[in-house]
C-alpha atoms as a PDB file:
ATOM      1  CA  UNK A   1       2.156 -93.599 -36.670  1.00  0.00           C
ATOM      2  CA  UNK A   2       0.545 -96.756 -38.384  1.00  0.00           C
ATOM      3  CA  UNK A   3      -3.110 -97.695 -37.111  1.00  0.00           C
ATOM      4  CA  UNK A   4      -3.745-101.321 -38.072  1.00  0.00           C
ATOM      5  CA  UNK A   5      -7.467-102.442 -38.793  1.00  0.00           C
ATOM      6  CA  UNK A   6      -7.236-105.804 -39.693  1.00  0.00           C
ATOM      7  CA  UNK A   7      -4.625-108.019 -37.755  1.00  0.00           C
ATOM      8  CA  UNK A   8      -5.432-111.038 -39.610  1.00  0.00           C
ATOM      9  CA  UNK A   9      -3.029-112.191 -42.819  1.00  0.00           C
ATOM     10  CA  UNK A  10      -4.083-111.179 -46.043  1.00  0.00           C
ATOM     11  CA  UNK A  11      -1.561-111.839 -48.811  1.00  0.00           C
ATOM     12  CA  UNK A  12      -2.729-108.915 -50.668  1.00  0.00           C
ATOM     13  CA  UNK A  13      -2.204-106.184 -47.988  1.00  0.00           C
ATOM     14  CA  UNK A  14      -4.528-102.243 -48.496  1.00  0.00           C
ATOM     15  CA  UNK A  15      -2.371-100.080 -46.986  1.00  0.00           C
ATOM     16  CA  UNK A  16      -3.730 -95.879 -46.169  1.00  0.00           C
ATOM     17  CA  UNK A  17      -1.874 -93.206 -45.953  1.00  0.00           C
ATOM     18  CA  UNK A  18      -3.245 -90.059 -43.989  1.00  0.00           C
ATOM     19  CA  UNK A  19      -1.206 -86.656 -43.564  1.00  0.00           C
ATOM     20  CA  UNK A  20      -2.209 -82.880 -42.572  1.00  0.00           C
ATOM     21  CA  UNK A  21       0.376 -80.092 -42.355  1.00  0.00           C
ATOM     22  CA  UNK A  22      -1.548 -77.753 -40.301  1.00  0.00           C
ATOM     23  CA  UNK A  23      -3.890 -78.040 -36.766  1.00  0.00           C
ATOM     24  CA  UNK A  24      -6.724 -77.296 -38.425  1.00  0.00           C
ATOM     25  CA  UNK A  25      -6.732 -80.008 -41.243  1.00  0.00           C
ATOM     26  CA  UNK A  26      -8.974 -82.640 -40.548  1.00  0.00           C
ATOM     27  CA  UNK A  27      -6.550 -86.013 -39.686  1.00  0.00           C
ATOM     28  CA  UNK A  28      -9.636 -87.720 -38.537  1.00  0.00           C
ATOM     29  CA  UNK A  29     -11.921 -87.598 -41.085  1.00  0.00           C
ATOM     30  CA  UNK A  30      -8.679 -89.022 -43.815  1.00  0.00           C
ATOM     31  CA  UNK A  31      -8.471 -91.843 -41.129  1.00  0.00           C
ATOM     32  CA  UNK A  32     -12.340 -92.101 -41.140  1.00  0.00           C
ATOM     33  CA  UNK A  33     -12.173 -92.534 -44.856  1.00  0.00           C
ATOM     34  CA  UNK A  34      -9.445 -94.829 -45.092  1.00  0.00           C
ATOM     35  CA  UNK A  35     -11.299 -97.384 -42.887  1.00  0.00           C
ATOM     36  CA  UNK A  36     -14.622 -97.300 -44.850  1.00  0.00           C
ATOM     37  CA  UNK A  37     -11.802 -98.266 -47.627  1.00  0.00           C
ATOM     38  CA  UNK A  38     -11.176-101.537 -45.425  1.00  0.00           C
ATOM     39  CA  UNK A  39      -7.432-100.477 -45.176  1.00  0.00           C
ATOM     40  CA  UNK A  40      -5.525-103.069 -43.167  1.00  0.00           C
ATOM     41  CA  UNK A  41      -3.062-100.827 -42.048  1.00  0.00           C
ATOM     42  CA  UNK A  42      -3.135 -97.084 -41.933  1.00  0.00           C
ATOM     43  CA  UNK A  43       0.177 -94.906 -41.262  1.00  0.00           C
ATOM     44  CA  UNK A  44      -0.397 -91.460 -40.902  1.00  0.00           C
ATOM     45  CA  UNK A  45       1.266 -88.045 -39.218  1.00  0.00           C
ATOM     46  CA  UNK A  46       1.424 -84.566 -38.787  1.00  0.00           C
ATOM     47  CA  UNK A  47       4.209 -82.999 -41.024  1.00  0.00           C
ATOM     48  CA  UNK A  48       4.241 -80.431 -43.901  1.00  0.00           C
ATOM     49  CA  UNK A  49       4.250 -81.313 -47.397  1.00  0.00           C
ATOM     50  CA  UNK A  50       6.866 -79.004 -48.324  1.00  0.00           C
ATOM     51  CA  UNK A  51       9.147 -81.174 -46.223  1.00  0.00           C
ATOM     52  CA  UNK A  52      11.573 -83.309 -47.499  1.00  0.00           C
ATOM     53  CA  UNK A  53      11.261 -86.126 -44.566  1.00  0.00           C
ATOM     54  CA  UNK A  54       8.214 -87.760 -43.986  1.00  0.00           C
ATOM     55  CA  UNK A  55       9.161 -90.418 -42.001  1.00  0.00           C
ATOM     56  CA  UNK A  56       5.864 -92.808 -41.920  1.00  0.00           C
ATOM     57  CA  UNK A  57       5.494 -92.413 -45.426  1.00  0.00           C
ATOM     58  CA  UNK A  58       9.064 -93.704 -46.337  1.00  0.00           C
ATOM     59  CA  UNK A  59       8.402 -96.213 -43.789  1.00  0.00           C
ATOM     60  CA  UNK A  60       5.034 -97.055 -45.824  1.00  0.00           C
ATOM     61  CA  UNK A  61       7.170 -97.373 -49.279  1.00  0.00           C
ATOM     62  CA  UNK A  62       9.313 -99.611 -47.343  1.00  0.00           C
ATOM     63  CA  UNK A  63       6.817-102.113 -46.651  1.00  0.00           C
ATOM     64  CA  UNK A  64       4.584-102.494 -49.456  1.00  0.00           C
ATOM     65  CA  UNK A  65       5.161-105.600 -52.017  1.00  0.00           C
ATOM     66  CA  UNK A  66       3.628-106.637 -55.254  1.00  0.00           C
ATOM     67  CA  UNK A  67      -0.084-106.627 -55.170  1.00  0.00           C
ATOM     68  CA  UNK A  68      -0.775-104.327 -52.275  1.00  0.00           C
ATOM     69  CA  UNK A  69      -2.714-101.228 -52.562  1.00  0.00           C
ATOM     70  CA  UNK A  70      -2.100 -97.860 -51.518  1.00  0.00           C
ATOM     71  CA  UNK A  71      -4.782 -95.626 -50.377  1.00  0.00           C
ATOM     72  CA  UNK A  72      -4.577 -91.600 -49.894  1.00  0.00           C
ATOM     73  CA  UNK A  73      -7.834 -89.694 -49.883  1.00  0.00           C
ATOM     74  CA  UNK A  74      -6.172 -86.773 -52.215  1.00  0.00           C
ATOM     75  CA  UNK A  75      -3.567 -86.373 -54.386  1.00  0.00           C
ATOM     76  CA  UNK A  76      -2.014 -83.634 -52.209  1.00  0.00           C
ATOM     77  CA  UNK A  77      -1.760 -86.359 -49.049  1.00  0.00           C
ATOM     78  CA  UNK A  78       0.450 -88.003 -51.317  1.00  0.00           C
ATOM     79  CA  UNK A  79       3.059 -86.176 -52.939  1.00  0.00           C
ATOM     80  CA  UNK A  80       4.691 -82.688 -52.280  1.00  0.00           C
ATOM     81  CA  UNK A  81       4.891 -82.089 -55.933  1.00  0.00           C
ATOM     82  CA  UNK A  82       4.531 -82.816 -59.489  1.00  0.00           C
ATOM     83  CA  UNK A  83       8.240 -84.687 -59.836  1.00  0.00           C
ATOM     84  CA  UNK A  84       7.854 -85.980 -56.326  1.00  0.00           C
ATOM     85  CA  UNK A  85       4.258 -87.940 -57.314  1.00  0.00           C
ATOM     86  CA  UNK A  86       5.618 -89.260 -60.395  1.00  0.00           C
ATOM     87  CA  UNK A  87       8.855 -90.517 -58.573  1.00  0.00           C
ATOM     88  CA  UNK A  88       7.011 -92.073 -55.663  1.00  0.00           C
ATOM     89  CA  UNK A  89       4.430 -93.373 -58.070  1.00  0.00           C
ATOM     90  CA  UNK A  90       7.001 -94.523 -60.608  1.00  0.00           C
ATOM     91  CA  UNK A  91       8.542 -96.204 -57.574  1.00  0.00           C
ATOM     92  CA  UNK A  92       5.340 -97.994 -56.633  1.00  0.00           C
ATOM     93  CA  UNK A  93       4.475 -99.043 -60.334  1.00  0.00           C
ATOM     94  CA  UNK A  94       8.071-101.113 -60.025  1.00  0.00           C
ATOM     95  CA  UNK A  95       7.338-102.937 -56.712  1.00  0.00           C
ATOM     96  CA  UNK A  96       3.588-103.754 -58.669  1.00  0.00           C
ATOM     97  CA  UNK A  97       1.900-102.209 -56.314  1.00  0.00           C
ATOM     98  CA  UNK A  98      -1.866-100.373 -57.004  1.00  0.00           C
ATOM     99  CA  UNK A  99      -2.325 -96.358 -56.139  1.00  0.00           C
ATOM    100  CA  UNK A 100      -6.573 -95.975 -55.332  1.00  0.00           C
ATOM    101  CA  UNK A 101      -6.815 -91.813 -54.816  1.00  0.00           C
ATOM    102  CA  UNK A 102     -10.206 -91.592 -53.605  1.00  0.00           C
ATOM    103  CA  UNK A 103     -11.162 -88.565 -55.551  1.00  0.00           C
ATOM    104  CA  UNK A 104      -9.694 -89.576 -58.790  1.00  0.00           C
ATOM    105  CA  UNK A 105      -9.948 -93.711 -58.409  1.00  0.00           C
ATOM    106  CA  UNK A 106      -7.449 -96.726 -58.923  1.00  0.00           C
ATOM    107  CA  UNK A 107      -4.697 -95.550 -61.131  1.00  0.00           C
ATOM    108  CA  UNK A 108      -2.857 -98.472 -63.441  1.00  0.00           C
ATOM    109  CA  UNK A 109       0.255 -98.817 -64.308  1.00  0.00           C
ATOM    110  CA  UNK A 110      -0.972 -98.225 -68.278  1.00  0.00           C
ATOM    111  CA  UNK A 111      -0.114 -95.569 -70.590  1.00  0.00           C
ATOM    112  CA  UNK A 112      -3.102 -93.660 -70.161  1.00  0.00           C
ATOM    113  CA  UNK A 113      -2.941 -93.804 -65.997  1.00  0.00           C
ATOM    114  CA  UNK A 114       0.489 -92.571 -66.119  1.00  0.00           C
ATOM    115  CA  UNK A 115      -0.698 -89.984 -68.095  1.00  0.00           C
ATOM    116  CA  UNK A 116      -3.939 -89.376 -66.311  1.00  0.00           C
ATOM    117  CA  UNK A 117      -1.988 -89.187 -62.912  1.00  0.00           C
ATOM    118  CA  UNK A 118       0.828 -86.771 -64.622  1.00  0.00           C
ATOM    119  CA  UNK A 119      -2.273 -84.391 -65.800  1.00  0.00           C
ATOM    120  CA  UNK A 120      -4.043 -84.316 -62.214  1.00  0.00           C
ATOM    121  CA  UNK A 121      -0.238 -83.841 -60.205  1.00  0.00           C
ATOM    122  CA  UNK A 122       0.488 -81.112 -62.287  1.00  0.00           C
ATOM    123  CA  UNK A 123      -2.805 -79.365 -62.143  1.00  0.00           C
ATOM    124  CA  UNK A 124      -2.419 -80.209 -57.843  1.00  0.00           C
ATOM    125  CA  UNK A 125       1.004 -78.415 -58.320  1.00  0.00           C
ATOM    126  CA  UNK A 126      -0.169 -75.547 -60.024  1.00  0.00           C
ATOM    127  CA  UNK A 127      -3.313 -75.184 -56.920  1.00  0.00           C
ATOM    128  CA  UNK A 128      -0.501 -75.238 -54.779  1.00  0.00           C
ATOM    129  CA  UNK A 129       1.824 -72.421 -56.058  1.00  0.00           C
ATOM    130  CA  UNK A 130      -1.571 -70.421 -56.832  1.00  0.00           C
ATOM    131  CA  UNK A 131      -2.495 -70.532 -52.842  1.00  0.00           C
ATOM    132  CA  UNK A 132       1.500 -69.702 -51.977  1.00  0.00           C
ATOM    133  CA  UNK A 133       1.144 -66.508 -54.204  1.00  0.00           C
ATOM    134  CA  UNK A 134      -2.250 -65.551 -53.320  1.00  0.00           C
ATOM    135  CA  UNK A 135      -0.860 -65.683 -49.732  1.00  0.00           C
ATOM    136  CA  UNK A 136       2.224 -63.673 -50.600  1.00  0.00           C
ATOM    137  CA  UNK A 137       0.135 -61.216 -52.648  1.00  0.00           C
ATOM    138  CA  UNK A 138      -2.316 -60.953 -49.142  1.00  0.00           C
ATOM    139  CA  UNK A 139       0.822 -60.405 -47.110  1.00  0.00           C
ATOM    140  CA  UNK A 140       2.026 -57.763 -49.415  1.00  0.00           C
ATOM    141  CA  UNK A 141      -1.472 -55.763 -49.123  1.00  0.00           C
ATOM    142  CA  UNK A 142      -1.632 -56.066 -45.468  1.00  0.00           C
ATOM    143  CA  UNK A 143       2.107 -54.649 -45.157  1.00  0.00           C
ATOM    144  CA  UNK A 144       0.372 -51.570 -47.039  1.00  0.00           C
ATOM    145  CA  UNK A 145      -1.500 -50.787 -43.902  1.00  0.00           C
ATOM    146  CA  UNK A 146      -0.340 -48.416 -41.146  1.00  0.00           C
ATOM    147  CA  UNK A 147      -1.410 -51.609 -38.219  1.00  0.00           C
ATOM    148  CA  UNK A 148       0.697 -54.019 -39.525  1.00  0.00           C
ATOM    149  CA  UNK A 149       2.667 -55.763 -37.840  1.00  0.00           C
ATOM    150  CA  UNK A 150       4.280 -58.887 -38.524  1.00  0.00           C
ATOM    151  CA  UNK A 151       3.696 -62.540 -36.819  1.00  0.00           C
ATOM    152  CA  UNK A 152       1.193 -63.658 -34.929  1.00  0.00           C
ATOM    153  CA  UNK A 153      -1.747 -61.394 -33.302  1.00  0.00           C
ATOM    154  CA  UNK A 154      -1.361 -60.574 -29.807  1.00  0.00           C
ATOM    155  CA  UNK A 155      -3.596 -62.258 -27.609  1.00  0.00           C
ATOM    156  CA  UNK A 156      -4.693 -59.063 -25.216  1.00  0.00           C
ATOM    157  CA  UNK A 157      -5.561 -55.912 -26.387  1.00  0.00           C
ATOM    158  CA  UNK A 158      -3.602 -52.634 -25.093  1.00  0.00           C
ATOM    159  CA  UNK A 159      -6.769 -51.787 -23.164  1.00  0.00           C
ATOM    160  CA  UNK A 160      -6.411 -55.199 -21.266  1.00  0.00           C
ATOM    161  CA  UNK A 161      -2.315 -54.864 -20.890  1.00  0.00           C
ATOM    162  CA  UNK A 162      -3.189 -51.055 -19.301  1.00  0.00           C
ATOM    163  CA  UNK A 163      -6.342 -52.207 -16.998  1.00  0.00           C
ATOM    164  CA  UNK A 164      -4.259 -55.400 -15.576  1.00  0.00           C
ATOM    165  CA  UNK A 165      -1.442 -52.952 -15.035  1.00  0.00           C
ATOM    166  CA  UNK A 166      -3.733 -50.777 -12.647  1.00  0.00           C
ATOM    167  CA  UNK A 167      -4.810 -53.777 -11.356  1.00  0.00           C
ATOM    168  CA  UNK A 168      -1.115 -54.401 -10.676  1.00  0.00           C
ATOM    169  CA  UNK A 169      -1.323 -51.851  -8.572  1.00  0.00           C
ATOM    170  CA  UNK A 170      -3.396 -53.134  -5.399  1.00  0.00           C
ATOM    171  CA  UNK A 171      -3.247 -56.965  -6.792  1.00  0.00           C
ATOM    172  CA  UNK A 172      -0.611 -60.031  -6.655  1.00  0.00           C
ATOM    173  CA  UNK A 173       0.437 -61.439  -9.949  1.00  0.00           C
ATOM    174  CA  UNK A 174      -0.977 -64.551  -9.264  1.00  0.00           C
ATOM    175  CA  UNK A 175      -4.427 -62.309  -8.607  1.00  0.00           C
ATOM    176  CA  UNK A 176      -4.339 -60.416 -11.716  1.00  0.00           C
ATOM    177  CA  UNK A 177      -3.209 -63.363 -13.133  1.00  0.00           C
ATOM    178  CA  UNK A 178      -6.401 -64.732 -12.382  1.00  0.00           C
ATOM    179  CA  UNK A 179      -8.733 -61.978 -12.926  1.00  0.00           C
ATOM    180  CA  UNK A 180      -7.383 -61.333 -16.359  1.00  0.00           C
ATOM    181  CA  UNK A 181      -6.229 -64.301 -17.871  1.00  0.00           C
ATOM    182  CA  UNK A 182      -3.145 -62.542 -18.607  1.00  0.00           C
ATOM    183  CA  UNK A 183      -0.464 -64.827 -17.463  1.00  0.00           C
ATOM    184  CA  UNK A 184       2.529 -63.604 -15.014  1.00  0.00           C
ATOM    185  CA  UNK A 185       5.171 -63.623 -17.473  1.00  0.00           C
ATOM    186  CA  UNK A 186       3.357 -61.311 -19.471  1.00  0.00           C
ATOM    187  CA  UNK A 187       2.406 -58.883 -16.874  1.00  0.00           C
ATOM    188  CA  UNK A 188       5.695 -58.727 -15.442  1.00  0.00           C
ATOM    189  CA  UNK A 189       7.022 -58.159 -18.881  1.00  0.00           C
ATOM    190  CA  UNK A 190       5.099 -55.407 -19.555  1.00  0.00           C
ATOM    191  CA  UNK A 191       5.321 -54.109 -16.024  1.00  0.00           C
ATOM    192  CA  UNK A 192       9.209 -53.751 -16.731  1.00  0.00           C
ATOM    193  CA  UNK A 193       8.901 -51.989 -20.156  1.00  0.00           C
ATOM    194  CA  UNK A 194       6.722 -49.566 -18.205  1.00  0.00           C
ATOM    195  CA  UNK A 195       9.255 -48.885 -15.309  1.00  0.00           C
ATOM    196  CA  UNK A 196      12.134 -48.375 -17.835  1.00  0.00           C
ATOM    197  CA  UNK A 197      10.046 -45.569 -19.314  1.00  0.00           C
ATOM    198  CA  UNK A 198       8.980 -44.354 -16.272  1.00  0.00           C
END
């Protein structure tokens, strides 16, 4: 999605760039950012980094031109890895366009930015793979106990499956439904694994 700030024409356009992978990152506070930055236009979306597509961002290295400015907020926002920020940014040195990370500042297209910007991707890289394995290594642990299991938690507890079934009992489903929070498809779910046993 792009979110444009300033509608009037600037020959030298600041363009942002905004991107979570998760729910629970924080889109509007990189948007928030980004306009304190007096971007002009700000594309942004939803989409992990490990992914190969990321359509508003292609369309962003479509449109900038010699003497724009790109803004991201972290060096994570803007590359998926090491190789993949020094393409992109390789890329935007040709079309003579300026990269402003706002936790490392305006990198130029010098000797000593390219090597700057190598140094901090690589190091972004390496956080990266650290969190992947420290993940894999927490997943691994967990496994080790007997109440694993894999996925996502379930919502309701056994207790609450059990006490809505005895509700079940002298109750609708739309009633215990109700009651419990537990919705109908669940219910009748588990009502049908207990009749099978039964």
């Amino acid at each position: 999605m792009v979110k444009s700030i300033s509608e009037k024409w600037v020959e030298n356009v600041k363009y942002g760039y905004a991107r979570v992978s998760t729910r629970q990152q924080d889109l509007e506070g990189q948007l928030r950012q980004l306009e304190e930055e007096h971007c002009n236009k700000i594309f942004f979306e939803k989409i992990t980094g490990t992914k190969s597509d990321r359509p508003e961002f292609q369309k962003l290295l479509q449109t900038v031109q010699a003497g724009d400015t790109l803004v991201v907020t972290k060096l994570d926002r803007f590359a998926r890895s090491t190789q993949d920020a020094l393409n992109t940014i390789k890329l935007l040195f040709e079309k003579g366009v300026r990269i402003n990370v706002l936790n490392l500042g305006i990198i130029e297209n010098t000797s000593t930015g390219r090597l700057i910007f190598t140094i901090f991707s690589a190091f972004a890289d390496f956080e990266r793979d650290l969190i992947v394995e420290r993940t894999q290594e927490g997943k691994e642990l967990a496994k080790q106990k007997p109440d694993f299991r894999e996925g996502r938690p379930k919502k309701f507890s056994q207790q609450q499956i059990n006490l809505a079934m005895q509700l079940l009992e002298k109750y609708s489903y739309k009633e215990v439904e109700k009651m419990t929070g537990i919705s109908k498809s669940t219910l009748s779910r588990n009502k049908r694994k207990r009749d099978s046993v039964n």
